[in-house]
N, C-alpha and C. Protein backbone atom coordinates (compact mmCIF):
# COMPACT_ATOMS: atom_id res chain seq x y z
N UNK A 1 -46.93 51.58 66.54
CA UNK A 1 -47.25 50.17 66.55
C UNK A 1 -46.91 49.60 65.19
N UNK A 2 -46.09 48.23 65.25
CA UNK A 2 -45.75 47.79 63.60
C UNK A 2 -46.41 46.53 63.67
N UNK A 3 -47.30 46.80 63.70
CA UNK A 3 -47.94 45.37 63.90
C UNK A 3 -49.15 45.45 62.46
N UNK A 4 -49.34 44.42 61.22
CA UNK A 4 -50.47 44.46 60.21
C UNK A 4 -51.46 44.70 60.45
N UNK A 5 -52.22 43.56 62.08
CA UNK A 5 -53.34 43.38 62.72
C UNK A 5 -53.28 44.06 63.90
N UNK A 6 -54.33 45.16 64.42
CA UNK A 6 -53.76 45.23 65.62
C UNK A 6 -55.29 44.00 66.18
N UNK A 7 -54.35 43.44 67.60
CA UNK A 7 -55.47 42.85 68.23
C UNK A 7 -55.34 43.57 69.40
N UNK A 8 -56.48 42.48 69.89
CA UNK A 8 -57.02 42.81 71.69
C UNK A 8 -56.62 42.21 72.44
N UNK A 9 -56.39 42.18 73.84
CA UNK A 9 -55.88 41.29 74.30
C UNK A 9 -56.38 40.12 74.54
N UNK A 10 -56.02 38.78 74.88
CA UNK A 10 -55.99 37.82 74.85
C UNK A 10 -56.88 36.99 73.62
N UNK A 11 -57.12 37.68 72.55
CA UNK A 11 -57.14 37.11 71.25
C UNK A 11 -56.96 36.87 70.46
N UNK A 12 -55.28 37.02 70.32
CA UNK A 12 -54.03 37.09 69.58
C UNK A 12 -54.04 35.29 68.96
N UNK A 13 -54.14 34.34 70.01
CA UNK A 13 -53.33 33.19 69.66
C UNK A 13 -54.81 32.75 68.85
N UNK A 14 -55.88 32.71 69.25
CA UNK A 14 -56.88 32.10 68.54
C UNK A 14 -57.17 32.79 66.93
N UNK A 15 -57.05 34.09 66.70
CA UNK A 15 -57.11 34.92 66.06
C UNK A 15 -55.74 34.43 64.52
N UNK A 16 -54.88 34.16 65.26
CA UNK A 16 -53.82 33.40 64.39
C UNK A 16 -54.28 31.92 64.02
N UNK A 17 -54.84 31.23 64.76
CA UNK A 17 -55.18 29.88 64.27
C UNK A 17 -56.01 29.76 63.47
N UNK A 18 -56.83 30.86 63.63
CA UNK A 18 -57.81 31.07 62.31
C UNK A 18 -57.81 31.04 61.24
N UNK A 19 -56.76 32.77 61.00
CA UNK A 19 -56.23 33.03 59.85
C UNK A 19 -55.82 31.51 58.85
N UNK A 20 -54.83 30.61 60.22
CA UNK A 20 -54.10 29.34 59.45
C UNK A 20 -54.63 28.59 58.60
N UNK A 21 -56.41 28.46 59.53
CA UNK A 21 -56.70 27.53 59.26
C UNK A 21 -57.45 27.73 57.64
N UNK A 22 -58.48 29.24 57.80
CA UNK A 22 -58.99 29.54 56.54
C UNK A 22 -58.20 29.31 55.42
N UNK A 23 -56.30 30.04 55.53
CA UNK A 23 -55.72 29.81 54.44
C UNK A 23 -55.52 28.19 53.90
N UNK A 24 -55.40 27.56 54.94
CA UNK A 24 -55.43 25.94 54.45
C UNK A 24 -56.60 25.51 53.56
N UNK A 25 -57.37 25.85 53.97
CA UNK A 25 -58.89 25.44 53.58
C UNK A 25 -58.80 26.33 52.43
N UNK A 26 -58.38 27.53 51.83
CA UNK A 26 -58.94 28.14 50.29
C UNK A 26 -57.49 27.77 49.46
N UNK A 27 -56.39 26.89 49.86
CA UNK A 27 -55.56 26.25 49.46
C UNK A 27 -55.81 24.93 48.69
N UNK A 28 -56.66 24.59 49.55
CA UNK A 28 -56.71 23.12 49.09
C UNK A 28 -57.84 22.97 48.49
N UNK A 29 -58.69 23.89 48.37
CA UNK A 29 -59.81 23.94 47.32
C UNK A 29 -59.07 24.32 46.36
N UNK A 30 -58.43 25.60 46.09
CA UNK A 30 -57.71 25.69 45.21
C UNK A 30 -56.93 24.68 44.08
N UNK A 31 -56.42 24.22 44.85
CA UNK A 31 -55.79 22.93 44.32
C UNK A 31 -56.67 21.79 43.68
N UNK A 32 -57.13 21.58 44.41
CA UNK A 32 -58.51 20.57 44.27
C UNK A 32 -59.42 21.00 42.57
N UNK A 33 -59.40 22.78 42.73
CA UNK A 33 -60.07 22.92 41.30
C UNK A 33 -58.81 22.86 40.38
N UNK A 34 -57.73 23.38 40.46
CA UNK A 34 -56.94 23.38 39.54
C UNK A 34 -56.89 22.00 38.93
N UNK A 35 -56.47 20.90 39.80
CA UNK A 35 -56.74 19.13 39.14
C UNK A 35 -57.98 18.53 38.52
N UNK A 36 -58.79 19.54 39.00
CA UNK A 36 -60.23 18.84 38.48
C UNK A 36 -60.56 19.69 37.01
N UNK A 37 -59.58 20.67 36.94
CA UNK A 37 -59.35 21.26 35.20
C UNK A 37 -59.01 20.68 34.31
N UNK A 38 -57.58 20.38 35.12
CA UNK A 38 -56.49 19.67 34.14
C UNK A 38 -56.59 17.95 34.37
N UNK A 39 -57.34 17.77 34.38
CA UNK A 39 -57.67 16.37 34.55
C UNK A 39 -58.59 16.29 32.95
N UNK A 40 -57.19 15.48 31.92
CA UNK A 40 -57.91 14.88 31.04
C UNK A 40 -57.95 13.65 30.50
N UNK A 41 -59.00 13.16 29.73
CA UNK A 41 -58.91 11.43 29.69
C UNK A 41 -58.21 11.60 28.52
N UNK A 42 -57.07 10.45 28.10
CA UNK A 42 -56.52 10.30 26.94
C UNK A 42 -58.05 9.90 25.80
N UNK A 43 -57.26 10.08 24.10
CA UNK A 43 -58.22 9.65 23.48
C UNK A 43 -57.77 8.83 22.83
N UNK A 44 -59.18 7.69 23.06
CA UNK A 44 -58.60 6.18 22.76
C UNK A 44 -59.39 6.38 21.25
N UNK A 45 -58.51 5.32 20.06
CA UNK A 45 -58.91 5.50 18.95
C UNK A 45 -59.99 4.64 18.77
N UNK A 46 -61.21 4.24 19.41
CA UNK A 46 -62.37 3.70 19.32
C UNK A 46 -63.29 4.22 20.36
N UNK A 47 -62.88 5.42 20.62
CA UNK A 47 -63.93 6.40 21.10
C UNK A 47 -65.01 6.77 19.87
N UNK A 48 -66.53 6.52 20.23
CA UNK A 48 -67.25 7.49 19.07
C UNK A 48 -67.48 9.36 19.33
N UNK A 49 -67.15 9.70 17.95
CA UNK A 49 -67.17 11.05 17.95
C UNK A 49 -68.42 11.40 16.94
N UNK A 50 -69.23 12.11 17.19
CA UNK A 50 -70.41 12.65 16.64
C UNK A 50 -70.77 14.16 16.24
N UNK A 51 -71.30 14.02 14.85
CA UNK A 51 -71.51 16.04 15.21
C UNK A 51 -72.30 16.00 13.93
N UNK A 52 -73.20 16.94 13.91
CA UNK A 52 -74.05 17.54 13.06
C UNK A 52 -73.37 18.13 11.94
N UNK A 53 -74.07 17.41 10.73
CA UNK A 53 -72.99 18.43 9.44
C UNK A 53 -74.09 18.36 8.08
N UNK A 54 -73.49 18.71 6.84
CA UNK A 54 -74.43 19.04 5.93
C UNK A 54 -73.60 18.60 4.56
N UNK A 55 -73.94 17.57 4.46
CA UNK A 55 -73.02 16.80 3.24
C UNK A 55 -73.11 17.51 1.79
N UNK A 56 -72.02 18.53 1.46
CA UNK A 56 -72.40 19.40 0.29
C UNK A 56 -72.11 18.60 -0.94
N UNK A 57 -70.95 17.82 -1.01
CA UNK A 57 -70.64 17.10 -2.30
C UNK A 57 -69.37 16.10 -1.96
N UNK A 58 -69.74 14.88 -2.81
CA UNK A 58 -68.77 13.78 -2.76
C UNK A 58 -69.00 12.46 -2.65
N UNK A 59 -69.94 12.13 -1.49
CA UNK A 59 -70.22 10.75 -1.43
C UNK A 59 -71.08 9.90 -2.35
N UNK A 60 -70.87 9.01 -3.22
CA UNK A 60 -71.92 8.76 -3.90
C UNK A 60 -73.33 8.17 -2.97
N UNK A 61 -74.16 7.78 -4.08
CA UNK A 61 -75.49 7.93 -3.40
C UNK A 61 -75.86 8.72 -2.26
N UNK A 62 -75.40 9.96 -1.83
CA UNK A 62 -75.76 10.57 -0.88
C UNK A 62 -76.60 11.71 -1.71
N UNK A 63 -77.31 12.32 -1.61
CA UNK A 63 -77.55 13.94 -2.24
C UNK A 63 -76.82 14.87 -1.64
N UNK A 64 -76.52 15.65 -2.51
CA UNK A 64 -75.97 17.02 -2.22
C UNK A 64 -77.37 18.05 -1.18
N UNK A 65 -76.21 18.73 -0.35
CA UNK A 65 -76.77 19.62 0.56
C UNK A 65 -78.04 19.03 1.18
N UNK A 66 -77.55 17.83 2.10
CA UNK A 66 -78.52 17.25 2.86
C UNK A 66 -77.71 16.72 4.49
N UNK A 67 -78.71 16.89 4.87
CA UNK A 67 -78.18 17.37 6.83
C UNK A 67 -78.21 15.42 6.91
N UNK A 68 -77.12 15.26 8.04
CA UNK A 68 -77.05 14.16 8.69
C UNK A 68 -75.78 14.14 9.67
N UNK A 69 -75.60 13.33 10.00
CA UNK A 69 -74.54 13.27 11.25
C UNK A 69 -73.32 12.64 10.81
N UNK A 70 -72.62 13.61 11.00
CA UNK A 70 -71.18 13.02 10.80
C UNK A 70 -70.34 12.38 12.02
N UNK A 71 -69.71 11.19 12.00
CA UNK A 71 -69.59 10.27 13.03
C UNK A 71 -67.97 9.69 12.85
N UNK A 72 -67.52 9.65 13.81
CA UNK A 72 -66.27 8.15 13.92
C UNK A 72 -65.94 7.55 14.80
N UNK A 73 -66.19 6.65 13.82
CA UNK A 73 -66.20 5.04 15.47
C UNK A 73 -65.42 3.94 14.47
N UNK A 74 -64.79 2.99 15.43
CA UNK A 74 -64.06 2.19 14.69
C UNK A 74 -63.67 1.71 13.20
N UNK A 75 -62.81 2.43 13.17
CA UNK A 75 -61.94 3.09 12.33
C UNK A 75 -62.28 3.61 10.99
N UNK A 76 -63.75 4.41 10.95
CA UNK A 76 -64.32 4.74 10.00
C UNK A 76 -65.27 5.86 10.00
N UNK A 77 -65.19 7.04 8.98
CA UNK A 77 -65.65 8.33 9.11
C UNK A 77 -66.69 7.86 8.66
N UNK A 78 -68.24 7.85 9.24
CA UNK A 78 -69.65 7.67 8.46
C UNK A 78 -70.32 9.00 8.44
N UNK A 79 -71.91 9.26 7.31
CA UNK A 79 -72.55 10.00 7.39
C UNK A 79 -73.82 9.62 7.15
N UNK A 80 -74.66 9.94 8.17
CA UNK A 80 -76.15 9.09 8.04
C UNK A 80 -77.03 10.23 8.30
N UNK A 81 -77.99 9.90 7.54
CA UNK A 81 -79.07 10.85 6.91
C UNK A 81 -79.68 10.29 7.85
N UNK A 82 -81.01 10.55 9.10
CA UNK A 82 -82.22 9.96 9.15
C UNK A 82 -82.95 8.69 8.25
N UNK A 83 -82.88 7.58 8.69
CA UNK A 83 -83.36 6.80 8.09
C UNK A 83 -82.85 6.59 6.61
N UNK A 84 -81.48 6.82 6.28
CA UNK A 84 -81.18 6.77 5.38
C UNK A 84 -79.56 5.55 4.92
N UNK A 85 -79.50 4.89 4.12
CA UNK A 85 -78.15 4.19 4.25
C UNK A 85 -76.64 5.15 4.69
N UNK A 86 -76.02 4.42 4.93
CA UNK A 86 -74.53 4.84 5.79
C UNK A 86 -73.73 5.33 4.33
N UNK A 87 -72.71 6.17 4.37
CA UNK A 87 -71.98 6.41 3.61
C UNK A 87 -70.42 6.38 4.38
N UNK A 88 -69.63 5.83 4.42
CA UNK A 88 -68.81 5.54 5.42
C UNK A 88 -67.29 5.41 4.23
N UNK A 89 -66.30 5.96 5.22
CA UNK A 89 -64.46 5.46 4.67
C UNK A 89 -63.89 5.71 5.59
N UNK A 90 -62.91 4.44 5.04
CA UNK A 90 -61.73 4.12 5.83
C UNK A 90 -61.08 5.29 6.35
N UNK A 91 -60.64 5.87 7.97
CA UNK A 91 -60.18 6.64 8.05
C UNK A 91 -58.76 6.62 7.45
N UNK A 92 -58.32 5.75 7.63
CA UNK A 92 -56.35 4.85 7.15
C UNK A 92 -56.57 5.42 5.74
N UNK A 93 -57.73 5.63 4.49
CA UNK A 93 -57.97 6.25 3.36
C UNK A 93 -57.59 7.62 3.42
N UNK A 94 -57.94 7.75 4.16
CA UNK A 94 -57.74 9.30 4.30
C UNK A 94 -56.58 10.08 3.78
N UNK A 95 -56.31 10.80 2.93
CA UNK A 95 -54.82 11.37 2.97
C UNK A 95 -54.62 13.14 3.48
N UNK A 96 -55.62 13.60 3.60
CA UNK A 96 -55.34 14.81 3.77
C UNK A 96 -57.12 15.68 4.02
N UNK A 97 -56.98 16.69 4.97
CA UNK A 97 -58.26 17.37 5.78
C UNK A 97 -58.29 18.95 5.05
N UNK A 98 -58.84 19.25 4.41
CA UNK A 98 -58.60 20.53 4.20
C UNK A 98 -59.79 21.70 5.01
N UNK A 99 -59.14 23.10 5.80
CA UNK A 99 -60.53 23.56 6.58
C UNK A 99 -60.45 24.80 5.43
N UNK A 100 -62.01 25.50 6.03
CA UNK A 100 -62.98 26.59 5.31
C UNK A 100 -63.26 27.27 5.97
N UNK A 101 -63.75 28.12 5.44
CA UNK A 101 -65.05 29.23 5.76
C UNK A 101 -65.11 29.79 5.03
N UNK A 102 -66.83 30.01 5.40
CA UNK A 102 -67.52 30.63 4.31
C UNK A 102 -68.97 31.11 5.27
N UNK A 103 -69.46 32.53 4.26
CA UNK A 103 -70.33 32.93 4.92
C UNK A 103 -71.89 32.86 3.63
N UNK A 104 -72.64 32.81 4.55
CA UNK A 104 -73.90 32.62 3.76
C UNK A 104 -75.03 33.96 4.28
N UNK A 105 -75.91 34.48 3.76
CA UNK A 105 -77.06 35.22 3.72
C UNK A 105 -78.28 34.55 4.08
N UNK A 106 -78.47 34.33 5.48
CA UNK A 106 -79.66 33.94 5.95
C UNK A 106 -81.09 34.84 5.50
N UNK A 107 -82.42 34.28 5.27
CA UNK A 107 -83.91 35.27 5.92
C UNK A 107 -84.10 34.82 4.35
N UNK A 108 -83.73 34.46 2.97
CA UNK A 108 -84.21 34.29 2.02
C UNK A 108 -85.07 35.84 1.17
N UNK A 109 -86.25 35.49 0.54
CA UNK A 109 -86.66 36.32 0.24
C UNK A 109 -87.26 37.61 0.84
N UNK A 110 -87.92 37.19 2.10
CA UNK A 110 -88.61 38.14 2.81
C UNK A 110 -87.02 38.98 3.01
N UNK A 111 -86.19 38.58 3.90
CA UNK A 111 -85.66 39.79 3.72
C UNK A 111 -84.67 40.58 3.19
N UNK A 112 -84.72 39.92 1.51
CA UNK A 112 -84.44 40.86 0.45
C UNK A 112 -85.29 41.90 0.09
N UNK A 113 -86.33 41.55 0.49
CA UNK A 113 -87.57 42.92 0.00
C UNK A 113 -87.37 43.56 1.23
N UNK A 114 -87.39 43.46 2.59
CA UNK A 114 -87.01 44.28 3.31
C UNK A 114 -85.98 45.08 3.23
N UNK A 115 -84.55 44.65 2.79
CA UNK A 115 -83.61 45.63 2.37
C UNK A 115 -83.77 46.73 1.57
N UNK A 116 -84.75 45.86 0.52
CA UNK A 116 -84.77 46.83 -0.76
C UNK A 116 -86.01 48.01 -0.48
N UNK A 117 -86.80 47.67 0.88
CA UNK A 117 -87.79 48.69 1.46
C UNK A 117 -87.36 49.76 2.17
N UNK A 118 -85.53 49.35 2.93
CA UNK A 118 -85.62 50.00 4.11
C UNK A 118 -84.60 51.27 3.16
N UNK A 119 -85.27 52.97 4.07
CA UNK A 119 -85.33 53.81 3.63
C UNK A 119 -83.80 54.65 3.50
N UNK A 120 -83.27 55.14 2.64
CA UNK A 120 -81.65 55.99 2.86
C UNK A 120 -80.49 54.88 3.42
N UNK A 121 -80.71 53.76 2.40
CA UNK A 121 -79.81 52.66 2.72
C UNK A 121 -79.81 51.78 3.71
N UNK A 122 -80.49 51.94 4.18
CA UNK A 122 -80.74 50.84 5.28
C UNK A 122 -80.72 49.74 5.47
N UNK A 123 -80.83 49.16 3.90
CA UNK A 123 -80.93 47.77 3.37
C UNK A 123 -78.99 47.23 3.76
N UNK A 124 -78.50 48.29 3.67
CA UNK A 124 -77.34 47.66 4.22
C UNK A 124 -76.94 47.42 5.23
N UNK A 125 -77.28 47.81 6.12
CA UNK A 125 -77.27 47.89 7.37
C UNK A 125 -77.87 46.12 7.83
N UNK A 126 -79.08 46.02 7.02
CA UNK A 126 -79.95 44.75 7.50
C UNK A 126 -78.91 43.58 7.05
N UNK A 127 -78.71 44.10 6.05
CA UNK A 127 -77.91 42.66 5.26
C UNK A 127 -75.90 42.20 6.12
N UNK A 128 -75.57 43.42 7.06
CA UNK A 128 -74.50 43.16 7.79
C UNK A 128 -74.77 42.09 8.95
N UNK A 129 -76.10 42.04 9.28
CA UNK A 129 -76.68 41.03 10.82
C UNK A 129 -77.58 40.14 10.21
N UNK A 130 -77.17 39.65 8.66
CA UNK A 130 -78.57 38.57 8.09
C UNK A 130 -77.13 37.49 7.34
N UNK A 131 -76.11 37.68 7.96
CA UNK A 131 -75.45 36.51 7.22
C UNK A 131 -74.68 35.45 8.64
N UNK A 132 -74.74 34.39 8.13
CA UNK A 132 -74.42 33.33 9.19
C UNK A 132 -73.12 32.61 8.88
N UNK A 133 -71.88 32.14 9.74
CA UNK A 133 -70.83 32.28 9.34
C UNK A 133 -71.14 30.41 9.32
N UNK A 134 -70.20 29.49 8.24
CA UNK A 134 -70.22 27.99 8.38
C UNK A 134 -68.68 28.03 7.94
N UNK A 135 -68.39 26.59 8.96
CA UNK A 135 -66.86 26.07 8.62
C UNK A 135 -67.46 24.74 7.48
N UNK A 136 -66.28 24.77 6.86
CA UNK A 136 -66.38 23.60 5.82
C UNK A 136 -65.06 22.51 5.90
N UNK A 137 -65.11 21.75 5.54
CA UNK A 137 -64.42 20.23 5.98
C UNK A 137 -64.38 19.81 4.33
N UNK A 138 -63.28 19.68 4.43
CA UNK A 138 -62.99 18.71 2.78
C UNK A 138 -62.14 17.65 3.10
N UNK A 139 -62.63 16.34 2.45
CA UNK A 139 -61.35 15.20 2.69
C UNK A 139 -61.00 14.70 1.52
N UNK A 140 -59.73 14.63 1.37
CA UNK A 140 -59.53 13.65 0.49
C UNK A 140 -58.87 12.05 0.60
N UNK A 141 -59.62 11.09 0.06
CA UNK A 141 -59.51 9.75 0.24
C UNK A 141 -59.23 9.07 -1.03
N UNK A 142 -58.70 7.88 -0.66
CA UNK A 142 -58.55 7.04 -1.60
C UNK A 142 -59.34 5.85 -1.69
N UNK A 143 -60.05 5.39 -2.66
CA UNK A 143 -61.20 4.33 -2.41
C UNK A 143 -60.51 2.74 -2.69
N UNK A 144 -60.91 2.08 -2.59
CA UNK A 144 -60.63 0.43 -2.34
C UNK A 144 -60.23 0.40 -4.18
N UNK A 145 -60.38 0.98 -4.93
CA UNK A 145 -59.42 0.62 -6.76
C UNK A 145 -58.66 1.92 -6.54
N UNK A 146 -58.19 2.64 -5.86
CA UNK A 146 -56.63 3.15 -6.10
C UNK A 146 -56.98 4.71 -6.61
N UNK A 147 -58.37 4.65 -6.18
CA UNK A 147 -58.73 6.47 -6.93
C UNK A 147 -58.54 7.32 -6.17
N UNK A 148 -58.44 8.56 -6.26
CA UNK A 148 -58.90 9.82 -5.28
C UNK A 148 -60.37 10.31 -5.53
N UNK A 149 -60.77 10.50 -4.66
CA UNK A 149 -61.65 11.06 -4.19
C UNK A 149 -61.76 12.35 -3.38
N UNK A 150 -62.77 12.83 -3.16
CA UNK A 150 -63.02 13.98 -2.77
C UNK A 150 -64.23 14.16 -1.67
N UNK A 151 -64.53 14.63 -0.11
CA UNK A 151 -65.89 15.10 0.08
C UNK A 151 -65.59 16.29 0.71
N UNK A 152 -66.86 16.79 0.86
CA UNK A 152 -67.27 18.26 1.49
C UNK A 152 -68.19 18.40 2.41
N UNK A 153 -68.08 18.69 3.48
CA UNK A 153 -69.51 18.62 4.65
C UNK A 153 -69.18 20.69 5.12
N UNK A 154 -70.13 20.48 5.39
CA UNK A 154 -70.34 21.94 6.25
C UNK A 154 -71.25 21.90 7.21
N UNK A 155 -70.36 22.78 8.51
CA UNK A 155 -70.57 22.75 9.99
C UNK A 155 -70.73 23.67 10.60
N UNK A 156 -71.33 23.78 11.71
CA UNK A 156 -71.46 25.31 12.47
C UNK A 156 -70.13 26.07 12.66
N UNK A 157 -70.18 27.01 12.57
CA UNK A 157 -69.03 28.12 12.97
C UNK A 157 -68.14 26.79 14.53
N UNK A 158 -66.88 27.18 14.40
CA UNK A 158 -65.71 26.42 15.05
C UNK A 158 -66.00 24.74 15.23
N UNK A 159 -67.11 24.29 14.79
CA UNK A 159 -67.12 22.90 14.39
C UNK A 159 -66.38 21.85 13.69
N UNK A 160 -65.51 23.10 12.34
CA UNK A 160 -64.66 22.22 11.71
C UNK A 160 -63.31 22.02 12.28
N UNK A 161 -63.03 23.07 13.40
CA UNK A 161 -61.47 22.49 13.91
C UNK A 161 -61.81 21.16 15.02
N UNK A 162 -63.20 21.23 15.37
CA UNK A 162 -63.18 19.69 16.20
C UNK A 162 -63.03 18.41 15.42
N UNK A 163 -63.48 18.56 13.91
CA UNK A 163 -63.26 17.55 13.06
C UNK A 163 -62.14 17.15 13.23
N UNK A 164 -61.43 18.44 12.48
CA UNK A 164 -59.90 18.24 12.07
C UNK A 164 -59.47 17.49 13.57
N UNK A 165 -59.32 18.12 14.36
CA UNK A 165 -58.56 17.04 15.62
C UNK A 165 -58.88 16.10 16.02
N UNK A 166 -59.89 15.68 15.64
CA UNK A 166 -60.18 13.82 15.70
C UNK A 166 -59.92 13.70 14.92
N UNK A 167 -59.65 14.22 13.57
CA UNK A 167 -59.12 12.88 12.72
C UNK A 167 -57.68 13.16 12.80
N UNK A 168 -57.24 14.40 12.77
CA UNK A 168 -55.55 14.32 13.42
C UNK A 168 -55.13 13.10 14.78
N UNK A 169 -55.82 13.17 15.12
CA UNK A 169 -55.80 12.11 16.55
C UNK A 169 -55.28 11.04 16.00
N UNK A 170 -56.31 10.37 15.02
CA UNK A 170 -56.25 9.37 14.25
C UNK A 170 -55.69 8.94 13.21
N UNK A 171 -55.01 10.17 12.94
CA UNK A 171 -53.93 9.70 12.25
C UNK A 171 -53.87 10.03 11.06
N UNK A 172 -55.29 11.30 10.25
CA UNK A 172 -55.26 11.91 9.26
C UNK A 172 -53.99 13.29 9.31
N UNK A 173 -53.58 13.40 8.18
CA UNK A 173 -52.35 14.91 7.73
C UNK A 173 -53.42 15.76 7.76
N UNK A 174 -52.72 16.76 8.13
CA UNK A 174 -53.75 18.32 8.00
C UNK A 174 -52.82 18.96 6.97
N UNK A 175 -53.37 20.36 6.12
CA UNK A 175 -52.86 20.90 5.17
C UNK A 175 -53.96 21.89 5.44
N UNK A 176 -52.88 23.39 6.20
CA UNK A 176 -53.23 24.44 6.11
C UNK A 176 -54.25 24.79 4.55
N UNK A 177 -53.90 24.69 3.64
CA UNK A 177 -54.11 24.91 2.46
C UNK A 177 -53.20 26.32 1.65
N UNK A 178 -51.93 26.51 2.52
CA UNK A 178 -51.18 27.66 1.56
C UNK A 178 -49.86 26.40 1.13
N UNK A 179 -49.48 26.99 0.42
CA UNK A 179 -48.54 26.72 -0.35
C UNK A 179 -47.03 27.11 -0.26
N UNK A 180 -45.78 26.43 0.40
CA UNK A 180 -44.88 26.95 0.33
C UNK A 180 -44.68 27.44 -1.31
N UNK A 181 -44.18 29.09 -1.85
CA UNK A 181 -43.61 29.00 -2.51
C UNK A 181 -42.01 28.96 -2.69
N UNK A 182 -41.26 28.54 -4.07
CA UNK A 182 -39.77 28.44 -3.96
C UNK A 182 -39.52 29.65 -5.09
N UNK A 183 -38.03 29.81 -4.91
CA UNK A 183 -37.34 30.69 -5.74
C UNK A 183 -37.04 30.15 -7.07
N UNK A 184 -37.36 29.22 -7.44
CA UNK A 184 -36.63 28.62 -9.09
C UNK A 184 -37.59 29.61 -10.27
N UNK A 185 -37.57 29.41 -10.65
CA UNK A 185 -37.52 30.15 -12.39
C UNK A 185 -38.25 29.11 -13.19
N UNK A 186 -39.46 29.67 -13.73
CA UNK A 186 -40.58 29.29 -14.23
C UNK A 186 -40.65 29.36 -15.76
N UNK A 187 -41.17 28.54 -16.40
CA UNK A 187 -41.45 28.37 -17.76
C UNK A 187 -41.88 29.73 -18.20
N UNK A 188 -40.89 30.67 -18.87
CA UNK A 188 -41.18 31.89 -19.64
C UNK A 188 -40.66 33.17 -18.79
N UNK A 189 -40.55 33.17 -17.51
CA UNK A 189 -39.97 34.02 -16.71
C UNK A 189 -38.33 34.34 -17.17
N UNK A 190 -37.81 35.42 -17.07
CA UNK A 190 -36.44 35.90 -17.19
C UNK A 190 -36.17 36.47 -16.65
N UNK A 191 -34.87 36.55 -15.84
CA UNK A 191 -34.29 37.28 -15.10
C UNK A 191 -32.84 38.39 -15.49
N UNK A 192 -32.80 39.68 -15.56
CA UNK A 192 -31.35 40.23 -15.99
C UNK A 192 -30.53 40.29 -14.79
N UNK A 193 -29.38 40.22 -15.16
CA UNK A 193 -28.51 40.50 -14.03
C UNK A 193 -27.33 41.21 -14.73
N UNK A 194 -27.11 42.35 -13.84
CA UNK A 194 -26.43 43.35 -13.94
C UNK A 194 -24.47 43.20 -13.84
């Protein structure tokens, strides 16, 4: 017999309409999820974008290493403390995004004395699962008299590449932060040639 299915008799033709019909039906769901994936809204440049950050240095009157929300909405990067005044620039200021990371040592004192308690090294062990990883965000801007400027925020782990692409959106340069180097010949360097 070369037959995939064997059937029975007279349940061949219904038995096929079936098959048809199920495959139609996990087709078009199919489909149905694939569009409802790739279904994205463009981003309009007066969308607000919001996110939790930790203003380390730059803005005046702000304090250093103080939590507030970093924001952009028509056409301006702000950072607002709780009940505190706006610190805000021109995104069009903007000349360049620089990203980070950096890791920090969570638990403070308690558990430095725990390290230094726990027995045949152990303290190292504690101190590999007591550090917390943060992305950092640097901008540099130019202010309304022609200066540069500088700020710094820090964000949860993969927080700072959502920065960076809203303000790429908008029209800020990104800068890996390496450096092409070139071949020329440097103040004091010498070369022999044979």
């Amino acid at each position: 017999m070369n037959r995939l299915f064997a059937l029975k008799n007279g349940q061949g033709r219904f038995f096929v309409c079936r098959v048809l019909i199920d495959a139609c039906a996990l087709s078009l769901c199919a489909s149905v999820a694939v569009l409802a994936q790739s279904t994205t809204s463009p981003l309009k440049e007066n969308t607000p974008f919001s996110i939790r950050a930790t203003h380390l240095l730059g803005f005046p009157n702000i304090k250093s290493n103080c939590k507030g929300t970093l924001s952009a909405q028509d056409n301006r990067l702000r950072f607002q403390q709780s009940g505190e005044p706006i610190a805000q620039v021109e995104i069009a200021s903007v000349r360049n995004i620089f990203l980070g990371e950096e890791r920090m040592q969570v638990g403070g004192v308690p558990l430095k004395i725990g390290e230094a308690a726990a027995p045949y090294g152990g303290g190292r062990l504690i101190s590999l699962f007591a550090h917390k990883k943060y992305d950092t965000v640097t901008l540099e801007y130019i202010d309304g008299d022609g200066g540069v400027h500088g700020v710094i925020f820090q964000l949860a782990k993969g927080e700072g590449e959502l920065v960076r692409k809203e303000l790429v959106a908008r029209g800020v340069s990104y800068s890996s932060g390496e450096e092409e180097h070139n071949d020329t010949n440097r103040v004091g360097e010498t070369h022999e040639h044979n």
